[in-house]
Protein backbone atom coordinates (compact mmCIF):
# COMPACT_ATOMS: atom_id res chain seq x y z
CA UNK A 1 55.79 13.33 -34.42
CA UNK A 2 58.23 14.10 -31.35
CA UNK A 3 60.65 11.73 -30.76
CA UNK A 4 63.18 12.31 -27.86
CA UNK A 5 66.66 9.98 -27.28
CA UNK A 6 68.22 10.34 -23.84
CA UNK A 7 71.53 9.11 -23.04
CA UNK A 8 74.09 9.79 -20.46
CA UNK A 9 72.98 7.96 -17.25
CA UNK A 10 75.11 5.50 -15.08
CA UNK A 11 76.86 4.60 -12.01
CA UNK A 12 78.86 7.28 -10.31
CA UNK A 13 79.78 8.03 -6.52
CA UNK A 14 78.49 10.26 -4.46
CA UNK A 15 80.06 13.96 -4.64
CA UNK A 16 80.41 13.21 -8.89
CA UNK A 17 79.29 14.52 -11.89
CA UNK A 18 76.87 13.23 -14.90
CA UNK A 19 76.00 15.17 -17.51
CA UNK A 20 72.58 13.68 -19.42
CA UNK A 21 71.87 14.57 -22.77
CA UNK A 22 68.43 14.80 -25.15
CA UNK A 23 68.30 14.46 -28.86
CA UNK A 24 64.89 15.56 -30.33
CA UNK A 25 63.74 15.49 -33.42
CA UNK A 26 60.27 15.81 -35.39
CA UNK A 27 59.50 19.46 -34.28
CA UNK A 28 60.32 23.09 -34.35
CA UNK A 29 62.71 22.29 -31.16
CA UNK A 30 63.27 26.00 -30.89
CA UNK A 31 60.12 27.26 -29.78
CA UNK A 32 59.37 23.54 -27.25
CA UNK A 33 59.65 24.33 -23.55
CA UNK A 34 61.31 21.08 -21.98
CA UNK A 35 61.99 19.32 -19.07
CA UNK A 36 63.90 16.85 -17.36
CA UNK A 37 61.67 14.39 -14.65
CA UNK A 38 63.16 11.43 -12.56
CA UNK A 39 61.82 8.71 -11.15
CA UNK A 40 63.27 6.52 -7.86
CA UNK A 41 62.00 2.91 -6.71
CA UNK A 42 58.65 3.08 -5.63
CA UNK A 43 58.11 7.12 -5.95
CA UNK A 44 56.36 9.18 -8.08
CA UNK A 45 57.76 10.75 -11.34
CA UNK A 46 59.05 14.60 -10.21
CA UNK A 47 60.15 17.37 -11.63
CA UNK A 48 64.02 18.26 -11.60
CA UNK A 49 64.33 21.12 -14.15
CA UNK A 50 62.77 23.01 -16.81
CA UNK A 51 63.70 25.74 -19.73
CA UNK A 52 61.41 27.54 -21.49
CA UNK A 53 61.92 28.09 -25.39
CA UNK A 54 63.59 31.71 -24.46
CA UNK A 55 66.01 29.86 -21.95
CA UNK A 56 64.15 30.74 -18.15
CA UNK A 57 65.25 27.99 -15.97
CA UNK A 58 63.30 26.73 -13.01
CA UNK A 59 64.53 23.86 -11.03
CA UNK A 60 63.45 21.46 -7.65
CA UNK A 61 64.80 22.64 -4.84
CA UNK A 62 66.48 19.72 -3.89
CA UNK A 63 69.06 20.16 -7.16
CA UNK A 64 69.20 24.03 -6.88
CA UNK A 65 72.46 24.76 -7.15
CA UNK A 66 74.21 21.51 -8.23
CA UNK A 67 71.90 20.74 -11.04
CA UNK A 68 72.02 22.94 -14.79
CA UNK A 69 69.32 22.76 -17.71
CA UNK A 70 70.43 24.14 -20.70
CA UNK A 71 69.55 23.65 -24.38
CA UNK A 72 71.44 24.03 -27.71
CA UNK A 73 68.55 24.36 -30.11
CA UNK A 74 70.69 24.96 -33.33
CA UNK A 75 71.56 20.90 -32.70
CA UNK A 76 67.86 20.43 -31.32
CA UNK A 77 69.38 19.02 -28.04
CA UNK A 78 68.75 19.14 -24.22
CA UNK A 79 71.29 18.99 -21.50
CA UNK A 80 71.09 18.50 -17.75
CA UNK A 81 74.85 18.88 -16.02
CA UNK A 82 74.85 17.11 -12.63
CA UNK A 83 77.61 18.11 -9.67
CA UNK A 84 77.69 17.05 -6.69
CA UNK A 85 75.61 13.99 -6.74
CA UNK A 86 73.51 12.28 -3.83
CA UNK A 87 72.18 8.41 -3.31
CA UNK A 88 69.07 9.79 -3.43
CA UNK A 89 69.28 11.62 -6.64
CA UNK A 90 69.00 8.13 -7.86
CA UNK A 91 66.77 7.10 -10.45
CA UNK A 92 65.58 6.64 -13.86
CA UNK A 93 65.28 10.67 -15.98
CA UNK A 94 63.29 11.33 -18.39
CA UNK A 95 63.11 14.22 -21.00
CA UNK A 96 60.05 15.50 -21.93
CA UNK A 97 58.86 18.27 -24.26
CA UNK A 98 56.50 19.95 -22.39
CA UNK A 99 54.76 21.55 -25.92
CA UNK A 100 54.64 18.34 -27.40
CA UNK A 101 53.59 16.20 -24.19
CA UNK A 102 55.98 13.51 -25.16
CA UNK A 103 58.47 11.48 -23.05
CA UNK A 104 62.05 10.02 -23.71
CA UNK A 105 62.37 6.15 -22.89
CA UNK A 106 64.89 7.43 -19.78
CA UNK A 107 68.15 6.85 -18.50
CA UNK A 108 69.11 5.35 -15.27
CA UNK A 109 71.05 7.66 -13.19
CA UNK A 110 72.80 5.43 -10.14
CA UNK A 111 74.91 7.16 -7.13
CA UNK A 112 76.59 5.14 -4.53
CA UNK A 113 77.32 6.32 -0.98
């Protein structure tokens, strides 16, 4: 069974940098297209990037250019690296393996203006 472990998230001000990271385990990580989703107060869960299991990227346009999937599947892990934060890329982000159709628990993600 999938398990995925996110950790990373907290409080930074706006114009800073998070990087969130993904441990999986329970799978042949290497061949799992995954994804990272967020979630504000009171909206619906979105996509904010995605790799494939050959490495294509494909991200929201609101984080195009600030935002960077990547994935290191010799230590089965998944990596979003966050410049130039906004308030309203607040939220709680979740990893999910898109193969698998399993979620992370989350990490909250906080930007101050």
């Amino acid at each position: 069974q999938v398990k995925l472990v996110e950790s990373g998230g907290g409080l930074v001000q706006a114009g800073g940098s998070l990087r969130l990271s993904c441990a999986a385990s329970g799978s042949i990580y290497s061949r799992t297209a995954m994804a990272w989703y967020r979630q504000a107060p009171g909206k619906q869960r979105e996509l904010v990037a995605a790799i494939t299991s050959g490495g294509n990227t494909n991200y929201a346009d609101s984080v195009k250019g600030r935002f960077t999937i990547s994935r290191d599947n010799t230590k089965s892990m998944l990596y979003l690296q966050m410049n130039t934060l906004k308030p309203e890329d607040t939220g709680v982000y979740y990893c999910r393996s898109e193969t698998a159709r399993v979620w992370g628990q989350g990490t909250q993600v906080t930007v101050s203006s």
